[in-house]
Protein backbone atom coordinates (compact mmCIF):
# COMPACT_ATOMS: atom_id res chain seq x y z
CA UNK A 1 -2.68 -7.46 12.04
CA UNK A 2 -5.32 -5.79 9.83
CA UNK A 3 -4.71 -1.56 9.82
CA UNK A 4 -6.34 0.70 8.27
CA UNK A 5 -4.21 2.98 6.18
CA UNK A 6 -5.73 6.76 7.11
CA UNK A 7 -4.80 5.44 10.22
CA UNK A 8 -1.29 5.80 9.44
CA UNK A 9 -1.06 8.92 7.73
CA UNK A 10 0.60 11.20 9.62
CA UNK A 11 2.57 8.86 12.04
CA UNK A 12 5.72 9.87 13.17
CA UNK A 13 8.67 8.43 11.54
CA UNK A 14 12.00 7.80 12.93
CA UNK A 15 15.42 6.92 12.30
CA UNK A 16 18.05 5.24 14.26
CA UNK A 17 19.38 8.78 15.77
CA UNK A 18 16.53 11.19 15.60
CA UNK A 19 12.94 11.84 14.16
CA UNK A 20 12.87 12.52 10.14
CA UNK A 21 9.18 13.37 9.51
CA UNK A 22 5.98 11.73 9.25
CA UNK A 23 3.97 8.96 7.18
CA UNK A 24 2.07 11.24 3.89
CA UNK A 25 0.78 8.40 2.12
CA UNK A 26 1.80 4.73 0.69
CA UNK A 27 2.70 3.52 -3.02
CA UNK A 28 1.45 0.53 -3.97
CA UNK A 29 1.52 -1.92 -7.36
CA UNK A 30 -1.73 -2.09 -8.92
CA UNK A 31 -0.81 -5.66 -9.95
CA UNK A 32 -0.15 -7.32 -6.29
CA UNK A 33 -1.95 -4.69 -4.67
CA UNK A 34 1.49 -4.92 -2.22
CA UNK A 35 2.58 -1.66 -0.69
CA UNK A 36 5.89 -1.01 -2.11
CA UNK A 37 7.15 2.54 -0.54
CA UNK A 38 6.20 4.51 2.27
CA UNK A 39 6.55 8.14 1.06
CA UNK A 40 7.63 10.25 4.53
CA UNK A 41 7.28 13.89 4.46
CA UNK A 42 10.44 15.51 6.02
CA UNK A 43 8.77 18.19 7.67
CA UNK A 44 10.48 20.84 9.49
CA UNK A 45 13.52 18.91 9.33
CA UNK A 46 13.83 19.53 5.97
CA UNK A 47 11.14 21.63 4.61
CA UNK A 48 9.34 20.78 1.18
CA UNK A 49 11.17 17.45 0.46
CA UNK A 50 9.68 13.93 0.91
CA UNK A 51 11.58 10.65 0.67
CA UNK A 52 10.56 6.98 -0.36
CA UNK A 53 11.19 4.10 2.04
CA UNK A 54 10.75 0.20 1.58
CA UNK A 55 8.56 -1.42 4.41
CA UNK A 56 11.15 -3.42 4.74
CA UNK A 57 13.20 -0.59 6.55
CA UNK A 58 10.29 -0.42 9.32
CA UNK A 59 10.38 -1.79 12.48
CA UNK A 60 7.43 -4.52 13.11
CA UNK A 61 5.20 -3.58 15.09
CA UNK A 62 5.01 0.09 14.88
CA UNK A 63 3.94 1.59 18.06
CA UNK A 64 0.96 1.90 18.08
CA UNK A 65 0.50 3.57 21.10
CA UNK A 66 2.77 6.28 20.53
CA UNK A 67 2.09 6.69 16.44
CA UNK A 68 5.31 6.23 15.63
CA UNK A 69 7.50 3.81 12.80
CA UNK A 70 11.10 3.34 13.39
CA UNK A 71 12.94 2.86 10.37
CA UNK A 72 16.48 1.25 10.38
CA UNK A 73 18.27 4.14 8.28
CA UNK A 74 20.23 6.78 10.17
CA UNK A 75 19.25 10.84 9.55
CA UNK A 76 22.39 10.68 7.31
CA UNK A 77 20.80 8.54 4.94
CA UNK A 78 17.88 9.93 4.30
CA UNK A 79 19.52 13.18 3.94
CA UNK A 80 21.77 11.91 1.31
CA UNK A 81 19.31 9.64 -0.29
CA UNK A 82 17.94 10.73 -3.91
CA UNK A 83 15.12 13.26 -4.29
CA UNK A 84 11.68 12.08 -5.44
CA UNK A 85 8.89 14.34 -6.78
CA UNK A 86 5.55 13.54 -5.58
CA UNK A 87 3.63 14.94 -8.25
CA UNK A 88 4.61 12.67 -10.56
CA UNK A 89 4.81 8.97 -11.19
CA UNK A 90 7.83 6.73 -9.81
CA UNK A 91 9.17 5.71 -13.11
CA UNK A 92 11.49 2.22 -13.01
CA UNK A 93 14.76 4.51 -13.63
CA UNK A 94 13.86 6.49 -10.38
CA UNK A 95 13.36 2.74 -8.37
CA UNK A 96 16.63 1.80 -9.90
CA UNK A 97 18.91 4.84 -8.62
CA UNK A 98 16.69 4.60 -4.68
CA UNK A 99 17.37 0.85 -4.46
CA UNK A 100 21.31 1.00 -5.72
CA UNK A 101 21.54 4.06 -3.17
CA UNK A 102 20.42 2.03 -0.20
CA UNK A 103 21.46 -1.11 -1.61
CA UNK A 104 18.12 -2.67 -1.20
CA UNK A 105 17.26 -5.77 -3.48
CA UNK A 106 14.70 -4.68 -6.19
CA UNK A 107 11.55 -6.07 -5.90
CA UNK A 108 11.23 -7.01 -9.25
CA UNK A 109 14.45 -9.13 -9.13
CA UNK A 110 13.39 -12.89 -10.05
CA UNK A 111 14.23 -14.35 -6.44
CA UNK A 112 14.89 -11.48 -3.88
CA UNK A 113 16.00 -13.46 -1.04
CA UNK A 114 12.50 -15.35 -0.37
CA UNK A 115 11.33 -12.06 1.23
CA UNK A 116 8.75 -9.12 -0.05
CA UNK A 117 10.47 -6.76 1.68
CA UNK A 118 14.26 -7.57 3.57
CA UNK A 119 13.80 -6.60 7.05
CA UNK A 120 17.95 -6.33 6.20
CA UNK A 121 18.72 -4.77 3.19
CA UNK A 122 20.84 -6.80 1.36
CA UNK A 123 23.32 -5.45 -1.23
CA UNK A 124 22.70 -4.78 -4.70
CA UNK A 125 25.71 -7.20 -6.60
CA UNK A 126 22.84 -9.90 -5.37
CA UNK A 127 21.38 -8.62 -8.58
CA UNK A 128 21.91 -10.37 -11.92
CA UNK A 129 23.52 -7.52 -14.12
CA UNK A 130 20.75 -7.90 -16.72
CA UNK A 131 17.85 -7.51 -13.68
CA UNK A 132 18.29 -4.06 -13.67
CA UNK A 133 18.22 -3.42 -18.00
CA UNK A 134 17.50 -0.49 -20.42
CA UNK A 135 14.34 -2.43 -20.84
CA UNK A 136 13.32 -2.44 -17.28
CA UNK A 137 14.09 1.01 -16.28
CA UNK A 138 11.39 2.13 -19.14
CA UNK A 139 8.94 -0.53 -17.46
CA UNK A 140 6.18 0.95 -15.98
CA UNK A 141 6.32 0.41 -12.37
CA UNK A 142 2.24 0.67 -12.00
CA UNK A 143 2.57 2.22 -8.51
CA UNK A 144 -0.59 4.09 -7.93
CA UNK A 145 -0.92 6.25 -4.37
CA UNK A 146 -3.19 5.22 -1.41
CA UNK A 147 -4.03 9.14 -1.24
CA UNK A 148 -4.72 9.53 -4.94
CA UNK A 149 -7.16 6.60 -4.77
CA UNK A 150 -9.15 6.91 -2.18
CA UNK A 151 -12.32 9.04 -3.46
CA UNK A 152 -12.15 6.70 -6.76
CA UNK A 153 -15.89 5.81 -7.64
CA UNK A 154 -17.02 1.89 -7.59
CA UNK A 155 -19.33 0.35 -9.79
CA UNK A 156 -20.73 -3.04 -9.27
CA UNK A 157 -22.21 -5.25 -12.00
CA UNK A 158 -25.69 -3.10 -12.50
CA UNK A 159 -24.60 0.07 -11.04
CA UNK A 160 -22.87 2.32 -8.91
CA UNK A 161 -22.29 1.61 -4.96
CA UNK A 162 -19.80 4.19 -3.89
CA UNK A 163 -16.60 5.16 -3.32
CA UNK A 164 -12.93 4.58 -2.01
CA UNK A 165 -12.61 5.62 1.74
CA UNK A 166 -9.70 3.50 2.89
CA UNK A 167 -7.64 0.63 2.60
CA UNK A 168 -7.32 -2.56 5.15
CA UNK A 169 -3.24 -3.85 4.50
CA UNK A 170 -1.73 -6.42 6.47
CA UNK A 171 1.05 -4.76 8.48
CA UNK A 172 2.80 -8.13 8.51
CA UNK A 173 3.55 -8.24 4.05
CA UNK A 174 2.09 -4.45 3.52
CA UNK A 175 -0.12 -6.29 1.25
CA UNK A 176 -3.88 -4.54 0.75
CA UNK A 177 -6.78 -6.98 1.57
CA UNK A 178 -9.01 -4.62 1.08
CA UNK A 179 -11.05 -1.79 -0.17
CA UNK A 180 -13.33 0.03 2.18
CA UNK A 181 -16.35 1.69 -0.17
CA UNK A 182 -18.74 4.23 1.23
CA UNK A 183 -22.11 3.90 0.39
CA UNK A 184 -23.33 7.01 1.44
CA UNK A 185 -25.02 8.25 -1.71
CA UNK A 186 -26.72 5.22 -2.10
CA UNK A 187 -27.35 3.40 1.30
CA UNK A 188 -26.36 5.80 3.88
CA UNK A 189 -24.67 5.36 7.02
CA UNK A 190 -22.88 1.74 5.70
CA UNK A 191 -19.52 1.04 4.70
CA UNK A 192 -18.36 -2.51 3.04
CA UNK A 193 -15.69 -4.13 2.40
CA UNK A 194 -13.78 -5.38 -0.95
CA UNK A 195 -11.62 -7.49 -1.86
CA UNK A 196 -8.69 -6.38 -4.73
CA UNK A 197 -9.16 -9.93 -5.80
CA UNK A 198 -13.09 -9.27 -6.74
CA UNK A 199 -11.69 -6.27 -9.18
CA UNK A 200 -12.80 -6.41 -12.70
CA UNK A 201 -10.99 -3.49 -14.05
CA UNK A 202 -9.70 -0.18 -12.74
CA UNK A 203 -9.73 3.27 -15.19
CA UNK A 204 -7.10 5.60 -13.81
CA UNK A 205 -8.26 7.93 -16.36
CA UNK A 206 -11.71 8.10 -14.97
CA UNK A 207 -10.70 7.42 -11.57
CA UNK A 208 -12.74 4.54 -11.25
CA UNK A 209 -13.18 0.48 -10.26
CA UNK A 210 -15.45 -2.46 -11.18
CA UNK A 211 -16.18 -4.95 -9.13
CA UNK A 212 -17.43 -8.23 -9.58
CA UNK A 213 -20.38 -8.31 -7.45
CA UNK A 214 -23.82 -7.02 -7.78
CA UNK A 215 -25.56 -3.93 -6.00
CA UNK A 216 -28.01 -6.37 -4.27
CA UNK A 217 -25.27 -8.85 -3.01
CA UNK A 218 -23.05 -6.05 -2.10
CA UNK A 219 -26.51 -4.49 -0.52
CA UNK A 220 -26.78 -7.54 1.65
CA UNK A 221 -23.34 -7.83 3.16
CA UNK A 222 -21.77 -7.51 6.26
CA UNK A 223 -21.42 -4.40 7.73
CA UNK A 224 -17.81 -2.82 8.21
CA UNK A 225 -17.67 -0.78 11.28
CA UNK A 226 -14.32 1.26 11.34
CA UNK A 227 -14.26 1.36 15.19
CA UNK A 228 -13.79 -2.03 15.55
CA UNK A 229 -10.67 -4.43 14.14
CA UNK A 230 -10.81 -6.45 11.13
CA UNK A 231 -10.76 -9.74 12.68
CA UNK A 232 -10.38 -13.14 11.02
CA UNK A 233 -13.72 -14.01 12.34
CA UNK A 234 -15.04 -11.09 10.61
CA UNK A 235 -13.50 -11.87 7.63
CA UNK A 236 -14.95 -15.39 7.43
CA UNK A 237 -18.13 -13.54 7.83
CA UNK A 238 -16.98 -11.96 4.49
CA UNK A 239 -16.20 -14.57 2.29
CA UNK A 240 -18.66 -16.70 3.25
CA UNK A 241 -21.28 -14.55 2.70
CA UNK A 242 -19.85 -13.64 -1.16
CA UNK A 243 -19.16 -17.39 -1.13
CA UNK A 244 -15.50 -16.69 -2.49
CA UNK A 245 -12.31 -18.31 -1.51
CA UNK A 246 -10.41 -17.17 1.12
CA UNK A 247 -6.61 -15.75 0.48
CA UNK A 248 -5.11 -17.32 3.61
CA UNK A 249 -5.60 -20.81 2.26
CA UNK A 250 -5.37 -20.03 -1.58
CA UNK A 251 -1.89 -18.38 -1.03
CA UNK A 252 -0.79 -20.98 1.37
């Protein structure tokens, strides 16, 4: 199913024996455009601290009903788990010391078990020694925040056709399908959608993204009404109209 992630921020989260805190925002690569951490905000529980956890850890479906994720970690771990500082970037030596700590398989390990993210965490001597290397705790993770970029300006081809409002992920492989851009200052009252796969370049510096379409084409397209789901119907709509192929036969 299609979600969209404001949606999500501020769900409740909870562990096997109690509530920890809620949903504050997602991290995701800005290579696979796959969300790779939930970041939970402790709350009251424990004031001021926030916590990364793998989707893989979350129960499928969340209820939906209820706006709440299960995770399977108890209170305990999460207590225990190491500190993270949301202020500044997840560097590859942080990952490292979160995924031996849960033993979770990194997902930058060659062949993590066939999965994106282990609905069972599997232990971390699955890991060739040299996987986790001096040279790959410097890598740069290129995790970028769902919070941070949302607000980001987008430029088409000839021009400027708004910005960042949301995200569309797939709550099956936390992978984002899309980009929902506001075109208020330009054609008010509409909203379009995306695709990460039509992006030209991003500039983090200047907090912006270029698209591969024009302002006419993009003009033209189908409307994206947040009050109703993202349907595969609707997104044949999409794709056919921007006449590009689809991902759930290209990745097939």
């Amino acid at each position: 199913m299609l979600q969209g992630i404001k949606n999500l921020t501020g769900y409740l989260v909870k562990a096997t024996d109690g509530d920890i805190g809620t949903v504050n925002q997602f991290l995701f690569s800005s290579k696979t455009w796959i969300i790779r951490y939930i970041v939970v905000d402790l709350g009251q529980w424990l004031p001021g601290r926030k916590v990364l956890v793998v989707p893989g850890m979350a129960s499928y479906p969340p209820d939906w009903n209820k706006h709440l994720i299960p995770i399977n970690l108890t209170k305990q771990q999460i207590e225990e788990s190491p500190e993270i500082d949301d202020r500044k970037p997840v560097s590859r030596q942080k990952e490292i010391e979160l995924h031996k700590y849960f033993n979770w398989v990194p997902y930058w390990a060659p062949d993590p078990g066939g999965y994106i993210n282990p609905p069972i965490p599997p232990t971390i001597e699955r890991i060739p020694k040299q996987e986790l290397s001096a040279t790959q705790e410097k890598e740069d993770p290129n995790l970028y925040s769902t919070k941070e970029v949302q607000g980001y300006r987008i430029h088409a081809r000839d021009g400027e056709i708004g910005h960042v409002e949301d995200f569309i992920m797939d709550d099956q492989d936390w992978t984002i399908r899309y980009l929902v851009v506001d075109t208020r200052n330009w054609l008010p009252g509409k909203k379009v959608l995306v695709s990460p796969e039509w992006i030209e370049n991003i500039s983090w510096a200047d907090s912006e993204v270029q698209v591969d379409l024009s302002r006419e084409a993009v003009k033209e397209s189908p409307k994206y009404d947040p009050s109703a789901p993202v349907n595969r119907e609707y997104e044949v709509r999409v794709y056919d109209y921007y006449g590009r192929p689809v991902y759930w036969e290209s990745h097939v």
